[in-house]
PDB file of N, CA and C in Angstrom:
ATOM      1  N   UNK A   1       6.435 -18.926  10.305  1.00  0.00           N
ATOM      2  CA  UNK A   1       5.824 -19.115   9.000  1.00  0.00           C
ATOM      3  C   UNK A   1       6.056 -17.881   8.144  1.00  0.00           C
ATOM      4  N   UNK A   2       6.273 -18.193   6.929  1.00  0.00           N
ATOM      5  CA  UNK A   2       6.575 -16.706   5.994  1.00  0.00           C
ATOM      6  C   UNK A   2       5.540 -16.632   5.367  1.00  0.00           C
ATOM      7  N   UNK A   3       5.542 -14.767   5.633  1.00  0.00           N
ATOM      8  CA  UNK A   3       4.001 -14.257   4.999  1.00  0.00           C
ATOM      9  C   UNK A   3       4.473 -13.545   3.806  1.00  0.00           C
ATOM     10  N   UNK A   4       3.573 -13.153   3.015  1.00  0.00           N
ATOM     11  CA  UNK A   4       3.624 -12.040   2.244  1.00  0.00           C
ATOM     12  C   UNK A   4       2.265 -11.074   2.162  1.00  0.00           C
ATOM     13  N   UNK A   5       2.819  -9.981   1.549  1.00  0.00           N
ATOM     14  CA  UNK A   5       1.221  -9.123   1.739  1.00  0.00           C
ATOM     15  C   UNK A   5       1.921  -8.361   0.247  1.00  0.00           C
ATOM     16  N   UNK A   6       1.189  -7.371  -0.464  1.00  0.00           N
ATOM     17  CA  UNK A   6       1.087  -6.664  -1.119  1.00  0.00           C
ATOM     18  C   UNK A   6       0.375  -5.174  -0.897  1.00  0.00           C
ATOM     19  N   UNK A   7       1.024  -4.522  -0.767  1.00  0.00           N
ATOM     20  CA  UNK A   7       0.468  -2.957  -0.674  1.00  0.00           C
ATOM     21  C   UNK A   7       0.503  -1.460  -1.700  1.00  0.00           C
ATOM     22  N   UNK A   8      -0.811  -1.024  -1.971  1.00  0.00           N
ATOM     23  CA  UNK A   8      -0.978  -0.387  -2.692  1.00  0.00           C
ATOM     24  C   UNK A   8      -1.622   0.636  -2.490  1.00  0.00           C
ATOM     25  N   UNK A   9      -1.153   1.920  -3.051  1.00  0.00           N
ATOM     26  CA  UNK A   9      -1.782   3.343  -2.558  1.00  0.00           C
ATOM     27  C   UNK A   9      -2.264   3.481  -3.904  1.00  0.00           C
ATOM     28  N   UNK A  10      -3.489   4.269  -3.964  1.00  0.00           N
ATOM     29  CA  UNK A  10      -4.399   3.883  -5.070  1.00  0.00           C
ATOM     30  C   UNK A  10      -5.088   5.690  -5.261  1.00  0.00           C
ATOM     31  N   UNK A  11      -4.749   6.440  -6.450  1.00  0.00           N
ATOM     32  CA  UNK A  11      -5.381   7.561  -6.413  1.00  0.00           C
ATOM     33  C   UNK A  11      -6.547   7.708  -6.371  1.00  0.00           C
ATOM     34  N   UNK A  12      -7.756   8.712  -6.425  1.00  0.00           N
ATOM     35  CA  UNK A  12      -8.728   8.998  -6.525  1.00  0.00           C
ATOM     36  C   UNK A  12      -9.511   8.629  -7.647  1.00  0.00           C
ATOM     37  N   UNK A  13      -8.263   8.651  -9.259  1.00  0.00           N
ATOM     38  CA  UNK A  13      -8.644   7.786 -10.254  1.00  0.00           C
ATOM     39  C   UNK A  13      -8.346   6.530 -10.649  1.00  0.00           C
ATOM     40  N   UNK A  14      -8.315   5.437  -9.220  1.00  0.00           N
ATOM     41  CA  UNK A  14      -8.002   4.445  -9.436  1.00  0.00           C
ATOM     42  C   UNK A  14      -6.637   3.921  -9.921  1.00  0.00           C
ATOM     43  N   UNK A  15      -5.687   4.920 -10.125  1.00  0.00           N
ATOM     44  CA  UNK A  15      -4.478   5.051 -10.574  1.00  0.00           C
ATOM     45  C   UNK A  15      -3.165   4.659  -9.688  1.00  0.00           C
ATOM     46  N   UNK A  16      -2.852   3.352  -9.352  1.00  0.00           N
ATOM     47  CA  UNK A  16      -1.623   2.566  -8.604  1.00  0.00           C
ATOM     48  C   UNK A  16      -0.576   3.855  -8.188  1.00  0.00           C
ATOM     49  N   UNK A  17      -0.159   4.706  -7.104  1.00  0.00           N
ATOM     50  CA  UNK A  17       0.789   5.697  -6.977  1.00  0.00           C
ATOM     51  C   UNK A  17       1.674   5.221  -6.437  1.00  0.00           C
ATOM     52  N   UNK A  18       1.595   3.643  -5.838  1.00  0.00           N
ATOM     53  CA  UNK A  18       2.833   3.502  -5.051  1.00  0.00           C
ATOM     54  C   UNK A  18       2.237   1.728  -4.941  1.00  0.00           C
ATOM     55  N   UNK A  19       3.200   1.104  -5.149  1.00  0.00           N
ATOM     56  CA  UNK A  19       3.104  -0.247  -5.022  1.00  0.00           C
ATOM     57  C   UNK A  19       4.383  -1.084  -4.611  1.00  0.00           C
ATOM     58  N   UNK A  20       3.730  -2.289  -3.058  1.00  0.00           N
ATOM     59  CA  UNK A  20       5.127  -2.883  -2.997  1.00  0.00           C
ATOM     60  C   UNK A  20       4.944  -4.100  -2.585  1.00  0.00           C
ATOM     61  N   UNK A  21       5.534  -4.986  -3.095  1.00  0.00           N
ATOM     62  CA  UNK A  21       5.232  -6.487  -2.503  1.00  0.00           C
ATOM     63  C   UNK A  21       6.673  -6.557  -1.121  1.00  0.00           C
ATOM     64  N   UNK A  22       5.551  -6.852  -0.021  1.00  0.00           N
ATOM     65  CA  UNK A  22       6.453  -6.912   1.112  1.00  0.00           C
ATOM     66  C   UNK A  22       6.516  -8.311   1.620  1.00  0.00           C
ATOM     67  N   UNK A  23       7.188  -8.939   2.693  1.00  0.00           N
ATOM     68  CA  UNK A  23       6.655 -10.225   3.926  1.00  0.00           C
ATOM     69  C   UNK A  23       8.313 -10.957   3.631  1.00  0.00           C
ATOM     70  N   UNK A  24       8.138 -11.826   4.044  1.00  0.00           N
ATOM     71  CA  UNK A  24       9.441 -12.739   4.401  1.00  0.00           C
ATOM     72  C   UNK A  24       9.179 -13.945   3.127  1.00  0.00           C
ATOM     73  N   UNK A  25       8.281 -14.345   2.394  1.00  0.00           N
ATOM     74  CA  UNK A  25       7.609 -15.441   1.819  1.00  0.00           C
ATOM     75  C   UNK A  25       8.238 -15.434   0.275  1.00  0.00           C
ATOM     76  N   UNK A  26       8.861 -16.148  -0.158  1.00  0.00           N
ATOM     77  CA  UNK A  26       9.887 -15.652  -1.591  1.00  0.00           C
ATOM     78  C   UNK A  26       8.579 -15.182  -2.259  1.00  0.00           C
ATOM     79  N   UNK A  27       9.156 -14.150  -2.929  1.00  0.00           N
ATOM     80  CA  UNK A  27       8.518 -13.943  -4.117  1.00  0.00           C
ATOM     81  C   UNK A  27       8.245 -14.391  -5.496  1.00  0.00           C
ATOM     82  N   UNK A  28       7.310 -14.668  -5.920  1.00  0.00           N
ATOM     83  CA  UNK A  28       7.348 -14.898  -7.284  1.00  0.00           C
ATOM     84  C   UNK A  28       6.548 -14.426  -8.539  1.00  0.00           C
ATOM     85  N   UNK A  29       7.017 -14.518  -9.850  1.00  0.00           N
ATOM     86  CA  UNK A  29       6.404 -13.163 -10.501  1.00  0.00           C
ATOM     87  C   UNK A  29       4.641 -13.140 -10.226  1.00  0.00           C
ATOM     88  N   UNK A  30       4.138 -14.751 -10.171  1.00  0.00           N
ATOM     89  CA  UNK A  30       2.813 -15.234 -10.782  1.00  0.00           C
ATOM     90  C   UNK A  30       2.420 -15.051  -9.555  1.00  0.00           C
ATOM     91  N   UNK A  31       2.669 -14.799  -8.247  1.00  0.00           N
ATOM     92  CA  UNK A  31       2.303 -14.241  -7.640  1.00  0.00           C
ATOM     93  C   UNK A  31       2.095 -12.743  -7.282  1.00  0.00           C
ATOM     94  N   UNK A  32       2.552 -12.288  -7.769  1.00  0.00           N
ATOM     95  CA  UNK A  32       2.457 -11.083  -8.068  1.00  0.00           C
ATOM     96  C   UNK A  32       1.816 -10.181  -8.788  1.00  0.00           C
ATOM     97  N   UNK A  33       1.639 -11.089 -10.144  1.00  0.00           N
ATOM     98  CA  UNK A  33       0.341 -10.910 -10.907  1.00  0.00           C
ATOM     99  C   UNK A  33      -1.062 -10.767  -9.985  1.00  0.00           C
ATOM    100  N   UNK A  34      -0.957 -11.980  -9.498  1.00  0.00           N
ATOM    101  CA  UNK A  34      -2.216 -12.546  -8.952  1.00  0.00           C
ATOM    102  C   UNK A  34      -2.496 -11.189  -7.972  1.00  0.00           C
ATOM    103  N   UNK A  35      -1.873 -11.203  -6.635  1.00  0.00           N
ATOM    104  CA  UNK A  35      -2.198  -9.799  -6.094  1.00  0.00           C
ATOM    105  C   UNK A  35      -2.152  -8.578  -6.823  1.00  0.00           C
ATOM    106  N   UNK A  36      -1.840  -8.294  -7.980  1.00  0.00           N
ATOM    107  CA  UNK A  36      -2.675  -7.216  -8.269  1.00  0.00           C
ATOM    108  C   UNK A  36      -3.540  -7.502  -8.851  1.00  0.00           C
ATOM    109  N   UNK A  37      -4.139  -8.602  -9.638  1.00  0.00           N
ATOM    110  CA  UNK A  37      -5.540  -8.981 -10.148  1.00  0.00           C
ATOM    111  C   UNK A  37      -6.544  -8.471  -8.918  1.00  0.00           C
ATOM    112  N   UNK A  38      -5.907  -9.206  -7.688  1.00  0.00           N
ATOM    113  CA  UNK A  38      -6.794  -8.892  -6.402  1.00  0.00           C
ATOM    114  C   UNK A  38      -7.296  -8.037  -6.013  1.00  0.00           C
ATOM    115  N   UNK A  39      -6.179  -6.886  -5.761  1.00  0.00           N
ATOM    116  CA  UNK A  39      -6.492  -5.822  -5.445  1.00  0.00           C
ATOM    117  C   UNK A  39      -6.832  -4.996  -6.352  1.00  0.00           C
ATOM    118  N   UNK A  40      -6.806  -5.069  -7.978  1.00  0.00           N
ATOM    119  CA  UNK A  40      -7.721  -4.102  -8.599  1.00  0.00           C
ATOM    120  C   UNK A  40      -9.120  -4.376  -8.324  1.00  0.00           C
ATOM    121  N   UNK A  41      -9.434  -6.121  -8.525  1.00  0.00           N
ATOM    122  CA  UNK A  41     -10.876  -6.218  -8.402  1.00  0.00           C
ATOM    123  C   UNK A  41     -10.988  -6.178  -7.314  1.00  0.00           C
ATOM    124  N   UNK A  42     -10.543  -5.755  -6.241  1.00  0.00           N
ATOM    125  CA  UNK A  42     -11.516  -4.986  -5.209  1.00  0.00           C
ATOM    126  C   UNK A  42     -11.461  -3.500  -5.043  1.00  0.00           C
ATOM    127  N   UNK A  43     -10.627  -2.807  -5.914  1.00  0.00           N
ATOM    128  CA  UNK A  43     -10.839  -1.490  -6.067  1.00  0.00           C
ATOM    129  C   UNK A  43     -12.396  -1.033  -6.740  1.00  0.00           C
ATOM    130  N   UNK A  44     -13.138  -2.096  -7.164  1.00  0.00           N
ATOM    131  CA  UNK A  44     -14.681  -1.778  -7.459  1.00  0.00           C
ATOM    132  C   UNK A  44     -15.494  -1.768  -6.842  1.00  0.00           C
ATOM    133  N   UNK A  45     -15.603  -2.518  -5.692  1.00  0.00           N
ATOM    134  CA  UNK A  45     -16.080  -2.060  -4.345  1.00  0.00           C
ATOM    135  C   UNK A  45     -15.490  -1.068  -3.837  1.00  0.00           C
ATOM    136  N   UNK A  46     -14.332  -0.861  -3.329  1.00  0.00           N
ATOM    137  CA  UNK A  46     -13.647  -0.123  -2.562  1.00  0.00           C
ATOM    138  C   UNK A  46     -14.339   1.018  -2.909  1.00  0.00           C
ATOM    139  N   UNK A  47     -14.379   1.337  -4.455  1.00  0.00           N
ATOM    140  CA  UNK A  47     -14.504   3.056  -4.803  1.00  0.00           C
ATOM    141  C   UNK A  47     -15.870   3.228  -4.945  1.00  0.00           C
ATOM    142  N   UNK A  48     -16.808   2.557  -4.486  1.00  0.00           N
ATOM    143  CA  UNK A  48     -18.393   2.972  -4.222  1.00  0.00           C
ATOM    144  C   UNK A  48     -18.395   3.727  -2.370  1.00  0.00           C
ATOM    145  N   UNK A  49     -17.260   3.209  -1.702  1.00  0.00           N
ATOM    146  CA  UNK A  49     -17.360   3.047  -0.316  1.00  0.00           C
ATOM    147  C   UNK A  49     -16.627   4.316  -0.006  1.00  0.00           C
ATOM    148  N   UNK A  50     -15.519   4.264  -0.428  1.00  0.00           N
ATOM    149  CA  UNK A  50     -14.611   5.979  -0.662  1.00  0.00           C
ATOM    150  C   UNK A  50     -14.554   6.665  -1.437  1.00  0.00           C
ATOM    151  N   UNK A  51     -15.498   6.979  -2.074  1.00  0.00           N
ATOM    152  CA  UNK A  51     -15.333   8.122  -3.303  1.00  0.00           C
ATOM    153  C   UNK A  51     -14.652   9.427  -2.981  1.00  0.00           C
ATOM    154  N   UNK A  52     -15.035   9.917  -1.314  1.00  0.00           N
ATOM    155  CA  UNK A  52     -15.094  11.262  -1.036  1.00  0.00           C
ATOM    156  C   UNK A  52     -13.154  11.669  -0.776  1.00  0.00           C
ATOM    157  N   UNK A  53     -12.626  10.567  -0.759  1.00  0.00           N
ATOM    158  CA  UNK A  53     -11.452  10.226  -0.222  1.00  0.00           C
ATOM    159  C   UNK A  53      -9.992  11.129  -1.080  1.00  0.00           C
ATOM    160  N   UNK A  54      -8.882  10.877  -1.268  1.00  0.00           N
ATOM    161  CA  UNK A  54      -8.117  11.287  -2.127  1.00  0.00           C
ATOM    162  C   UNK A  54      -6.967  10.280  -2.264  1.00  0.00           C
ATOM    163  N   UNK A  55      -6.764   9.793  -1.518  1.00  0.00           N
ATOM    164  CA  UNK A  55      -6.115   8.384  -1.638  1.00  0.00           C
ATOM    165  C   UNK A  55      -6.700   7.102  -0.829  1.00  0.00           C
ATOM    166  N   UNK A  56      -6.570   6.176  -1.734  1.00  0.00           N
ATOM    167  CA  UNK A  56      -6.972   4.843  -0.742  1.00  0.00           C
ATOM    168  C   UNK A  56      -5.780   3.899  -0.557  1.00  0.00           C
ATOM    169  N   UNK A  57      -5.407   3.215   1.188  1.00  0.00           N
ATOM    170  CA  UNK A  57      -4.638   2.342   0.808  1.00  0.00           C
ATOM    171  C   UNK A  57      -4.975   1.172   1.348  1.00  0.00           C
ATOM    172  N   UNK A  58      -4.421  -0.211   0.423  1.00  0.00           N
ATOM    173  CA  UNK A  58      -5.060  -1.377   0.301  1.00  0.00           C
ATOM    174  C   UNK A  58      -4.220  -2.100   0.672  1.00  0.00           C
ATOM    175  N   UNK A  59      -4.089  -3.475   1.491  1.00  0.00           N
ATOM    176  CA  UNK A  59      -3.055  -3.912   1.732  1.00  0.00           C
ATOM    177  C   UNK A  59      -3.807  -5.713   1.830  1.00  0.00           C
ATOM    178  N   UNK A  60      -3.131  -6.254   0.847  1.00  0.00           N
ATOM    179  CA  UNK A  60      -3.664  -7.858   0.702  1.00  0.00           C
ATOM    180  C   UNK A  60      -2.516  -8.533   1.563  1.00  0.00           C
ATOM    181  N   UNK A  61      -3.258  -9.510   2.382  1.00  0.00           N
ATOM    182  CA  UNK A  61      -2.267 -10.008   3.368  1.00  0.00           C
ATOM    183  C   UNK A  61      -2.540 -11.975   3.854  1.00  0.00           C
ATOM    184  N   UNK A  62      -1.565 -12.820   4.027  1.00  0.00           N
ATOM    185  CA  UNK A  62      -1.861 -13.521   4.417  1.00  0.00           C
ATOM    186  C   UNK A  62      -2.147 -13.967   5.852  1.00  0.00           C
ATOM    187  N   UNK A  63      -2.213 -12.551   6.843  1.00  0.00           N
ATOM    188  CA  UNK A  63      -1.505 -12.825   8.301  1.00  0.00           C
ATOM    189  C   UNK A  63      -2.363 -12.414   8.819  1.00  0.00           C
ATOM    190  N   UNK A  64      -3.096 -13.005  10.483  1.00  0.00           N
ATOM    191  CA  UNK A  64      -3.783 -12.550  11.185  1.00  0.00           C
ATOM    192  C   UNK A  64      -3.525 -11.602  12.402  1.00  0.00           C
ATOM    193  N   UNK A  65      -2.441 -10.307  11.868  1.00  0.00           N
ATOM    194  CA  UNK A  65      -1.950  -9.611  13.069  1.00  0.00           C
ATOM    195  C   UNK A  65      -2.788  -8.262  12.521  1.00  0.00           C
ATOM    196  N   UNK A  66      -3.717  -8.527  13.595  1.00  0.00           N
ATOM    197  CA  UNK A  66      -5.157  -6.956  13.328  1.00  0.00           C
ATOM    198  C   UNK A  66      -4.123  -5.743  13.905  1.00  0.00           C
ATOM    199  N   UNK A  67      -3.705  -6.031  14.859  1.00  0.00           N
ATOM    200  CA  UNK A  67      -2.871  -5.138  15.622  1.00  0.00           C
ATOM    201  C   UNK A  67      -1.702  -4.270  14.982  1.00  0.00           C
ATOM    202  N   UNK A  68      -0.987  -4.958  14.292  1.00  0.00           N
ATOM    203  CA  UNK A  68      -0.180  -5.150  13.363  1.00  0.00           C
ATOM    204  C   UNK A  68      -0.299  -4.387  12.384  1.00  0.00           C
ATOM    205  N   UNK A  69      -1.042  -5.040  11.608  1.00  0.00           N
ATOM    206  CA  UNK A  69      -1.946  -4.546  10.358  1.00  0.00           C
ATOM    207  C   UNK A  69      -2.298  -2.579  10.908  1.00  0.00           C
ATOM    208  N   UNK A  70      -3.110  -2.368  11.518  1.00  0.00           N
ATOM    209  CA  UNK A  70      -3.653  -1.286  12.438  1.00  0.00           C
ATOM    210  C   UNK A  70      -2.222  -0.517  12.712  1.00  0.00           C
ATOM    211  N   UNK A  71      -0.948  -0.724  13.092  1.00  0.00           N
ATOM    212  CA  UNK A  71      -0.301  -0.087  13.264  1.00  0.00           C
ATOM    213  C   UNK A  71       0.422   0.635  12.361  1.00  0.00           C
ATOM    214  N   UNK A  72       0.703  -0.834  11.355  1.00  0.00           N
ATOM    215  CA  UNK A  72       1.273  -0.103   9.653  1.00  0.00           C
ATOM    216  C   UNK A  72       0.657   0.905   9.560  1.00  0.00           C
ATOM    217  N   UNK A  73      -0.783   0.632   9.120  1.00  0.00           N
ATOM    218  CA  UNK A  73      -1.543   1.658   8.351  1.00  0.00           C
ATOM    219  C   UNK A  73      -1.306   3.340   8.892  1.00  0.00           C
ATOM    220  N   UNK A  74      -1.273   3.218  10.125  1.00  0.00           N
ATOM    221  CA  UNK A  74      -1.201   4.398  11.037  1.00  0.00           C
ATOM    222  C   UNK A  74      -0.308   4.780  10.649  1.00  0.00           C
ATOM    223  N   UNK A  75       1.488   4.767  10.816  1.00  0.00           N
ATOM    224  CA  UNK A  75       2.362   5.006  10.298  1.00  0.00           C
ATOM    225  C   UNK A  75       2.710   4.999   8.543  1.00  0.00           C
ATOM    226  N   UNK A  76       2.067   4.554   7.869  1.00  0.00           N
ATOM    227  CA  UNK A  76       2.307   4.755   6.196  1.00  0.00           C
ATOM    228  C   UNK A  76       1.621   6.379   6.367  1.00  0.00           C
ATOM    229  N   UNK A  77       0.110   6.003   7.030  1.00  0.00           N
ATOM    230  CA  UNK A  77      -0.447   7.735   6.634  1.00  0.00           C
ATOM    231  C   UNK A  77       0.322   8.611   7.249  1.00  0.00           C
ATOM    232  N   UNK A  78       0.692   8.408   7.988  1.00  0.00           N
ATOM    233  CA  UNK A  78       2.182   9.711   8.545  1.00  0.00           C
ATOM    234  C   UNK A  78       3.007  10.093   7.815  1.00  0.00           C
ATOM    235  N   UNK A  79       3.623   9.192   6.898  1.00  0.00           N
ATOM    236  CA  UNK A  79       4.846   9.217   5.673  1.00  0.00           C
ATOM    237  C   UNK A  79       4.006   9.510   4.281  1.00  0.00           C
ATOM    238  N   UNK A  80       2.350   8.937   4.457  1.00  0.00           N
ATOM    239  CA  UNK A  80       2.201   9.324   3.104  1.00  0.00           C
ATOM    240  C   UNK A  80       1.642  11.170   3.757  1.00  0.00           C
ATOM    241  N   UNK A  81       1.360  11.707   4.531  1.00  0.00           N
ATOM    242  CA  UNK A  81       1.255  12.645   4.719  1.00  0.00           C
ATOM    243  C   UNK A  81       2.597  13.535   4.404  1.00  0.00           C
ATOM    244  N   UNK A  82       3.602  13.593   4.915  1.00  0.00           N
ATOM    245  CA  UNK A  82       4.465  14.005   4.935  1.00  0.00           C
ATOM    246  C   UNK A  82       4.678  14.173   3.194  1.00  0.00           C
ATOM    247  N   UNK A  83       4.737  13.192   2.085  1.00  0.00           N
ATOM    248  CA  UNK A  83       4.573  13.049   1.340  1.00  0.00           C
ATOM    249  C   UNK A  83       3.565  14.574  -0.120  1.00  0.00           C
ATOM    250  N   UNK A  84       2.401  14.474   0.794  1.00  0.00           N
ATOM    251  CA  UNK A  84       1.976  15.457   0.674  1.00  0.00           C
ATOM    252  C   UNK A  84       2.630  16.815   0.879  1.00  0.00           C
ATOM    253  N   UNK A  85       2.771  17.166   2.271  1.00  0.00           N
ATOM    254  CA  UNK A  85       3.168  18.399   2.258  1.00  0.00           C
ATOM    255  C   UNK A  85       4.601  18.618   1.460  1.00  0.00           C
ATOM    256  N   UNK A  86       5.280  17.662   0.936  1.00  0.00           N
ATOM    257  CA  UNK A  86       6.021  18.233  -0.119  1.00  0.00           C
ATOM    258  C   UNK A  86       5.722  19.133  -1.170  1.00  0.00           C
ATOM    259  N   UNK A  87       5.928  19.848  -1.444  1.00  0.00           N
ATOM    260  CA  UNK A  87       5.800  21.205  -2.724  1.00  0.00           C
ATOM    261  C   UNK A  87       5.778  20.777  -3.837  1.00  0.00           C
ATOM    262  N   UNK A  88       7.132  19.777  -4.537  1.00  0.00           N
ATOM    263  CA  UNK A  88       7.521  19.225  -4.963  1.00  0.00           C
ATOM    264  C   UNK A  88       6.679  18.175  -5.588  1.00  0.00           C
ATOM    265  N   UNK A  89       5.625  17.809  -4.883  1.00  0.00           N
ATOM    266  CA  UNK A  89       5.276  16.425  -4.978  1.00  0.00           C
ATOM    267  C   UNK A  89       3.739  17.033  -5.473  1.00  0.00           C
ATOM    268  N   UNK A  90       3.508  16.093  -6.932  1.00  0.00           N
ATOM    269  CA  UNK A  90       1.970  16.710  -7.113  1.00  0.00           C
ATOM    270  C   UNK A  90       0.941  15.667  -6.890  1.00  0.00           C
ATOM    271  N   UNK A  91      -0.004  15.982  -6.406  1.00  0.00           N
ATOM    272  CA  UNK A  91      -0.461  14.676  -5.430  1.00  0.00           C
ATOM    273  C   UNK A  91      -1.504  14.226  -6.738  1.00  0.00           C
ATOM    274  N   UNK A  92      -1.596  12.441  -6.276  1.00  0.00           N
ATOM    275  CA  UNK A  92      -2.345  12.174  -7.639  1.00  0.00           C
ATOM    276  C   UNK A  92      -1.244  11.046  -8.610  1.00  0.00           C
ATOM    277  N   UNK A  93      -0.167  11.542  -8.412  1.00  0.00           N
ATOM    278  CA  UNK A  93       1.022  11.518  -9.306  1.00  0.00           C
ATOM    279  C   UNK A  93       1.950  10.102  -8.483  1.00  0.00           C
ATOM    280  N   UNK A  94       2.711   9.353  -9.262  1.00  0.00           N
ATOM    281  CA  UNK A  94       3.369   8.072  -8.784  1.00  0.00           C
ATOM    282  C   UNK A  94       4.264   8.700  -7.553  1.00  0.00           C
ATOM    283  N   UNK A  95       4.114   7.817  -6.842  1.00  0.00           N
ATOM    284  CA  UNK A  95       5.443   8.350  -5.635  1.00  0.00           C
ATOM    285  C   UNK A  95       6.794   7.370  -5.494  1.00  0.00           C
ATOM    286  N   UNK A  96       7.662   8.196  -6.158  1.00  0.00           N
ATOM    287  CA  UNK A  96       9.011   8.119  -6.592  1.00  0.00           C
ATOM    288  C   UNK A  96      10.251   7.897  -5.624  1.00  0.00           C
ATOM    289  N   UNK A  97       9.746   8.429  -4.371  1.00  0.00           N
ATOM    290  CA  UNK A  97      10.769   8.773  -2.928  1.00  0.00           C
ATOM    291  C   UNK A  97      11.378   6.849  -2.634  1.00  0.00           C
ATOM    292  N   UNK A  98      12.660   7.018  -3.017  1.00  0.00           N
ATOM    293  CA  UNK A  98      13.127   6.169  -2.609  1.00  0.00           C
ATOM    294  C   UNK A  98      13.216   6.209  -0.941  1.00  0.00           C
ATOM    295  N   UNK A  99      12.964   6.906  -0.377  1.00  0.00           N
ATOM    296  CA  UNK A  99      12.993   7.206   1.655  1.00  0.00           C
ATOM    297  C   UNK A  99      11.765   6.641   1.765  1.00  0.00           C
ATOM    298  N   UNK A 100      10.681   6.905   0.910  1.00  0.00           N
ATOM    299  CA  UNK A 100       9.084   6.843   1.340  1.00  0.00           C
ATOM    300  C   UNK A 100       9.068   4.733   1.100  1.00  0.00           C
ATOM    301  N   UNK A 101       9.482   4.512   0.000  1.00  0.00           N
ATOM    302  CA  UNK A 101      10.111   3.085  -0.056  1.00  0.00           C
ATOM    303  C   UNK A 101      10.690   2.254   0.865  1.00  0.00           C
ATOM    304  N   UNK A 102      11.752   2.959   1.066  1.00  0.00           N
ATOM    305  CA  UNK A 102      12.582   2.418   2.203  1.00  0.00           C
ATOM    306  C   UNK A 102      11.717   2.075   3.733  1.00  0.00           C
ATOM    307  N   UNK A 103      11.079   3.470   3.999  1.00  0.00           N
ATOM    308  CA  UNK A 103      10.180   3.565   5.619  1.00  0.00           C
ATOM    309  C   UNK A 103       9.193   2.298   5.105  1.00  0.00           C
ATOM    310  N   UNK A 104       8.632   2.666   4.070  1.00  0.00           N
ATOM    311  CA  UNK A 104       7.227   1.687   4.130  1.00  0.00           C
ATOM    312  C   UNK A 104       7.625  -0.050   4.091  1.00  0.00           C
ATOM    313  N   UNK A 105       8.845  -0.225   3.401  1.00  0.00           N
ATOM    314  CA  UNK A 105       9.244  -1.380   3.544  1.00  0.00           C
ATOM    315  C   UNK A 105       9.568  -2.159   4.916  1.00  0.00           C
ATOM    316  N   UNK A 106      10.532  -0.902   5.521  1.00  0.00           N
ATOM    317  CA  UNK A 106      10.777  -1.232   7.172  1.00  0.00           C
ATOM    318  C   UNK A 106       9.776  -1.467   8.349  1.00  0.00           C
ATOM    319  N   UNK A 107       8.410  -0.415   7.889  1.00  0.00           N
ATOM    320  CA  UNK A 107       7.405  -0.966   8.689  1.00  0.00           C
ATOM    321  C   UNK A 107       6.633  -2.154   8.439  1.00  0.00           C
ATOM    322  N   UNK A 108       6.617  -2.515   7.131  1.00  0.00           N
ATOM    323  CA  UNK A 108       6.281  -3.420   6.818  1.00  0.00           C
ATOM    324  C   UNK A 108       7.036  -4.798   7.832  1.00  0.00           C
ATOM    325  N   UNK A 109       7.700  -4.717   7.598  1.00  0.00           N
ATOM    326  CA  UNK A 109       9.350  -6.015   8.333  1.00  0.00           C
ATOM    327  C   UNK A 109       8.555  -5.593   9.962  1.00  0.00           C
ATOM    328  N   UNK A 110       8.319  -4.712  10.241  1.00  0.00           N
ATOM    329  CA  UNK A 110       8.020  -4.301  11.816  1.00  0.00           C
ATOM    330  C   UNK A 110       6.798  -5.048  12.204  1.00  0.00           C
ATOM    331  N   UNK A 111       5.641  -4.745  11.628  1.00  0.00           N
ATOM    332  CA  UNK A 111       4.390  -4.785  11.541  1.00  0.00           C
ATOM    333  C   UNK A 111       3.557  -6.354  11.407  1.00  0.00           C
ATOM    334  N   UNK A 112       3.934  -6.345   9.962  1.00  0.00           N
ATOM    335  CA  UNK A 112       3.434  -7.814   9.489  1.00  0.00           C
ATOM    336  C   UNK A 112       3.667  -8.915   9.288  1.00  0.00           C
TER     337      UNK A 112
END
């Protein structure tokens, strides 16, 4: 069955730094809309729950792989870490890294 999910790293000011529609499931624009309608309106909950945080990441999904799911996440914060310790990179700010793209896409294909 083809899934899709949508994933989004979300600054401290609510500010989209990295966004990607992933899964096997064609894409289409009005879908696409729609998940980010989604995931902003749950960035209003979200940011009562993590305020203390510096990035949040959100990932809307149609698939029941907890395991899965649990493993991405583990590995994005590795790359979005790495991310960080760039010099280069001012955190807060859109993330541009076509590599950071590439990995997050591939785990994505791995994962979900």
């Amino acid at each position: 069955m083809a899934s899709t999910a949508c994933f989004i790293i979300v600054s401290r000011n609510d500010i989209p730094i990295y966004e990607a529609e992933v899964g096997s499931a064609a894409k289409k624009e009005e879908a696409s809309q729609q998940h980010q309608f989604i995931l902003h309106a749950a960035l209003d909950i979200v940011e009562d729950l993590a305020w203390t945080t510096n990035a949040i990441f959100m990932l809307l999904h149609d698939s029941r792989n907890e395991d899965g799911i649990k493993s991405f996440f583990q590995e994005v914060q590795e790359l979005y870490i790495k991310i960080l310790l760039n010099p280069l990179y001012l955190p807060g700010s859109r993330i541009a890294s076509s590599h950071f793209d590439t990995k997050v896409r591939a785990l994505a294909r791995k994962y979900l």
